[in-house]
N, C-alpha and C. Protein backbone atom coordinates (compact mmCIF):
# COMPACT_ATOMS: atom_id res chain seq x y z
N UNK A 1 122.89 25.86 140.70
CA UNK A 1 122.86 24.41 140.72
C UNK A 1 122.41 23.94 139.34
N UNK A 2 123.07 22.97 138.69
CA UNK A 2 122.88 22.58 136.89
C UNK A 2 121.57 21.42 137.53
N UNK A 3 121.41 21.29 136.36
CA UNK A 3 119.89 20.33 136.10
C UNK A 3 120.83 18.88 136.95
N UNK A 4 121.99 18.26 136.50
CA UNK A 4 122.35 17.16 137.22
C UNK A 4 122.28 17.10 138.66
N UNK A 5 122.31 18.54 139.26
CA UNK A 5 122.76 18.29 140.75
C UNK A 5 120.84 18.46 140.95
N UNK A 6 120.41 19.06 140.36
CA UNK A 6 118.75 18.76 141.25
C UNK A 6 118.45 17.98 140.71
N UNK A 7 118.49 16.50 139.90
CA UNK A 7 117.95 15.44 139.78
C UNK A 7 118.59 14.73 140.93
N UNK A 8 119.71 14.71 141.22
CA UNK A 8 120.39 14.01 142.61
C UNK A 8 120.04 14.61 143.51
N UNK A 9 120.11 15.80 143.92
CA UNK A 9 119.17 16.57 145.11
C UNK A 9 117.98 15.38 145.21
N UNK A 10 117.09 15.33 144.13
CA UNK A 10 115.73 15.26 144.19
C UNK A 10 115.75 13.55 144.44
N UNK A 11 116.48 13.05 143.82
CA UNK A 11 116.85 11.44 144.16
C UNK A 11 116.90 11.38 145.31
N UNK A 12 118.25 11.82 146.41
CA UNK A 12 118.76 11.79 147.52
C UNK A 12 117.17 11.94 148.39
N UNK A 13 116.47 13.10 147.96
CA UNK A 13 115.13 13.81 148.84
C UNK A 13 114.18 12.45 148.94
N UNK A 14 114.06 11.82 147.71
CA UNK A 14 113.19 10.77 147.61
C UNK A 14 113.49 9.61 148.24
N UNK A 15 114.50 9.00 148.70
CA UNK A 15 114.95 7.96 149.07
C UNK A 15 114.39 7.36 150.33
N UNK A 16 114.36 8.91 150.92
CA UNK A 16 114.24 8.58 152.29
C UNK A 16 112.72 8.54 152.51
N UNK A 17 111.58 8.65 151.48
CA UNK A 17 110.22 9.05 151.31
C UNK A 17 109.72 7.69 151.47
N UNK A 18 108.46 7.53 151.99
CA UNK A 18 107.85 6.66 152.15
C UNK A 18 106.69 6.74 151.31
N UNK A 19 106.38 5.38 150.68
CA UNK A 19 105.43 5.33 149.32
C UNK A 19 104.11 6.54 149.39
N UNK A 20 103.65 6.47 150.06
CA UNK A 20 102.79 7.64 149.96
C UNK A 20 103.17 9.16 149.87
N UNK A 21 104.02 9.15 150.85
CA UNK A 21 104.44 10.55 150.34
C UNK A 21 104.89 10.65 148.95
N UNK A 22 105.64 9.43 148.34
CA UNK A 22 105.50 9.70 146.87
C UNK A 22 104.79 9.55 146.21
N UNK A 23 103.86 9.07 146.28
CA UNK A 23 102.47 9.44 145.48
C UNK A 23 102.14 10.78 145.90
N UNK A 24 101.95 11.67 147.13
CA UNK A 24 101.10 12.61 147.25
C UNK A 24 102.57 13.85 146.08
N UNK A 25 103.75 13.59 146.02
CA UNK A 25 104.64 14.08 145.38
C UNK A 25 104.62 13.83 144.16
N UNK A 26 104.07 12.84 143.49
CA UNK A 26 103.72 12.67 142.32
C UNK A 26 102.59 13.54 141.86
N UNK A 27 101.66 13.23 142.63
CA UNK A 27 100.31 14.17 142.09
C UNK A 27 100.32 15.77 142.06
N UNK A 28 101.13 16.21 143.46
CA UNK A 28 101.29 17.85 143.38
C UNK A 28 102.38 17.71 142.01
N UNK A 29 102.96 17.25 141.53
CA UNK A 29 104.18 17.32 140.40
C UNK A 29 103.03 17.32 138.93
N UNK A 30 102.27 16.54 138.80
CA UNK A 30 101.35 16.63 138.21
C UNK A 30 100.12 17.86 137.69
N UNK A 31 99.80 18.18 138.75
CA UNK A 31 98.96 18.88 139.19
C UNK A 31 99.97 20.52 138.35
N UNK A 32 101.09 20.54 138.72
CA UNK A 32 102.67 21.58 138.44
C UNK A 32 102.03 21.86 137.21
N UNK A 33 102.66 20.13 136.44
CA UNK A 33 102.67 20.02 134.99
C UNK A 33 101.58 20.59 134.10
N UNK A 34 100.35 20.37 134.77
CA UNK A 34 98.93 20.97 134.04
C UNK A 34 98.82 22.53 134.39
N UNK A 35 99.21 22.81 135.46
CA UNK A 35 98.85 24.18 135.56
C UNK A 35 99.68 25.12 134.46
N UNK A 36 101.25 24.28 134.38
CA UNK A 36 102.01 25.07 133.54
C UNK A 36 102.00 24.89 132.28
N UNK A 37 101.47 23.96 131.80
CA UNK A 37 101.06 23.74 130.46
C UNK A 37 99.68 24.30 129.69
N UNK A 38 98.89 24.71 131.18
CA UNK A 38 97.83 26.03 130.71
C UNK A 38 98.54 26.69 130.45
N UNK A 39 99.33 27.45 131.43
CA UNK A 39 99.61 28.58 130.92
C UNK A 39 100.39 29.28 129.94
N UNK A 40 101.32 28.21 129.30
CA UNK A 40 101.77 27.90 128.44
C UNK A 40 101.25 28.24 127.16
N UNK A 41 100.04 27.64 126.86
CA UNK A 41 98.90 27.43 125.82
C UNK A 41 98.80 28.72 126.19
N UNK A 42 98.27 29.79 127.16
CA UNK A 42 97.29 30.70 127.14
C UNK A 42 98.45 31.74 126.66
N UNK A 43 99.58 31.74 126.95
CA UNK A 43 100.63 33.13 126.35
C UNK A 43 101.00 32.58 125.18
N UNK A 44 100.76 31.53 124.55
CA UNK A 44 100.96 31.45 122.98
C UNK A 44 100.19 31.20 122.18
N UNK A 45 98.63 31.47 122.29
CA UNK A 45 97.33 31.65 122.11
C UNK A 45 97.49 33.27 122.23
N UNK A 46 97.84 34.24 123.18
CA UNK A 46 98.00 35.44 123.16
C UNK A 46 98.57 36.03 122.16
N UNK A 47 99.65 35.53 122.19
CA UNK A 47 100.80 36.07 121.13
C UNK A 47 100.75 35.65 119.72
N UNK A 48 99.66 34.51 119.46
CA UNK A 48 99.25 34.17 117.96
C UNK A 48 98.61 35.40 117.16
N UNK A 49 97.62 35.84 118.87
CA UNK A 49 96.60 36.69 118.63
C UNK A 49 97.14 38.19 118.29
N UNK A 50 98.03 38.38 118.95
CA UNK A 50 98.93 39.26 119.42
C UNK A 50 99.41 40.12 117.66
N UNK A 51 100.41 38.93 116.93
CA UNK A 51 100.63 39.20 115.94
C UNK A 51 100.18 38.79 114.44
N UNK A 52 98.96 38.40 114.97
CA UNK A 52 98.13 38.29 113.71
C UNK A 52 98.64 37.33 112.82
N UNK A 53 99.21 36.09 113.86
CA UNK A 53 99.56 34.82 113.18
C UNK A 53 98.52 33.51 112.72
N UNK A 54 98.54 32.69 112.64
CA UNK A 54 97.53 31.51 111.94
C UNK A 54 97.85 30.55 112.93
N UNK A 55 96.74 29.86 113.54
CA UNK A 55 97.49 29.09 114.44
C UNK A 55 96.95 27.48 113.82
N UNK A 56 97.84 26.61 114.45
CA UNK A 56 97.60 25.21 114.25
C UNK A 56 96.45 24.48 113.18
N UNK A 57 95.89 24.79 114.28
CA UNK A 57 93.86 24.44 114.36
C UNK A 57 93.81 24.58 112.73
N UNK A 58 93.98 26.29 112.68
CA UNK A 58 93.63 26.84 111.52
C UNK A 58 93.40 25.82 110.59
N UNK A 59 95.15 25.79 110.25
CA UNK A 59 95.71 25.47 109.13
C UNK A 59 95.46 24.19 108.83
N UNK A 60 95.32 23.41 110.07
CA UNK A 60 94.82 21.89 109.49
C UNK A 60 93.32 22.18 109.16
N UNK A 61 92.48 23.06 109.61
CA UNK A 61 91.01 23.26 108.93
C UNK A 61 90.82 23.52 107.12
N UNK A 62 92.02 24.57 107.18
CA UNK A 62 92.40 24.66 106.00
C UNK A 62 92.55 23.94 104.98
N UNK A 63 93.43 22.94 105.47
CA UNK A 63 93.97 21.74 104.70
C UNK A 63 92.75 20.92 104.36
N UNK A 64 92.26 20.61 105.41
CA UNK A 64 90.71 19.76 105.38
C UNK A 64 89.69 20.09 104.67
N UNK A 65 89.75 21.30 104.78
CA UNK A 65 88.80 22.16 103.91
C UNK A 65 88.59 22.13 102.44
N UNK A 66 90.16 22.58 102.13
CA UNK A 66 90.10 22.52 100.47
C UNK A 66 90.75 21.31 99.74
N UNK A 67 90.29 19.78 100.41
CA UNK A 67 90.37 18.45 99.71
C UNK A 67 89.07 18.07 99.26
């Protein structure tokens, strides 16, 4: 199924929802978003570490540093 047919899936699903249930569908969707955006951060925090790369933070410390 392409990304178009589960936004219409997910439309069609919603229609028939009554306001609260879309809120309580909003918040578990939410709730999705943060968990996966830890983990996100935590395997590319790994893999900085991993290959002995410079991360973000660093480099703007860097920058800050030697003005």
């Amino acid at each position: 199924m392409g990304m178009f047919d589960q936004f219409k899936a997910a439309q069609n699903m919603m229609k028939n929802m009554d306001p609260d249930q879309l809120k309580e569908l909003m918040a578990q969707a939410k709730e999705s978003q943060a968990m996966l955006n830890k983990e996100i951060k935590k395997v590319v925090e790994e893999e900085i570490e991993r290959r002995g790369l410079i991360s973000r933070e660093e480099v703007l410390r860097l920058i800050t540093e030697s003005r």
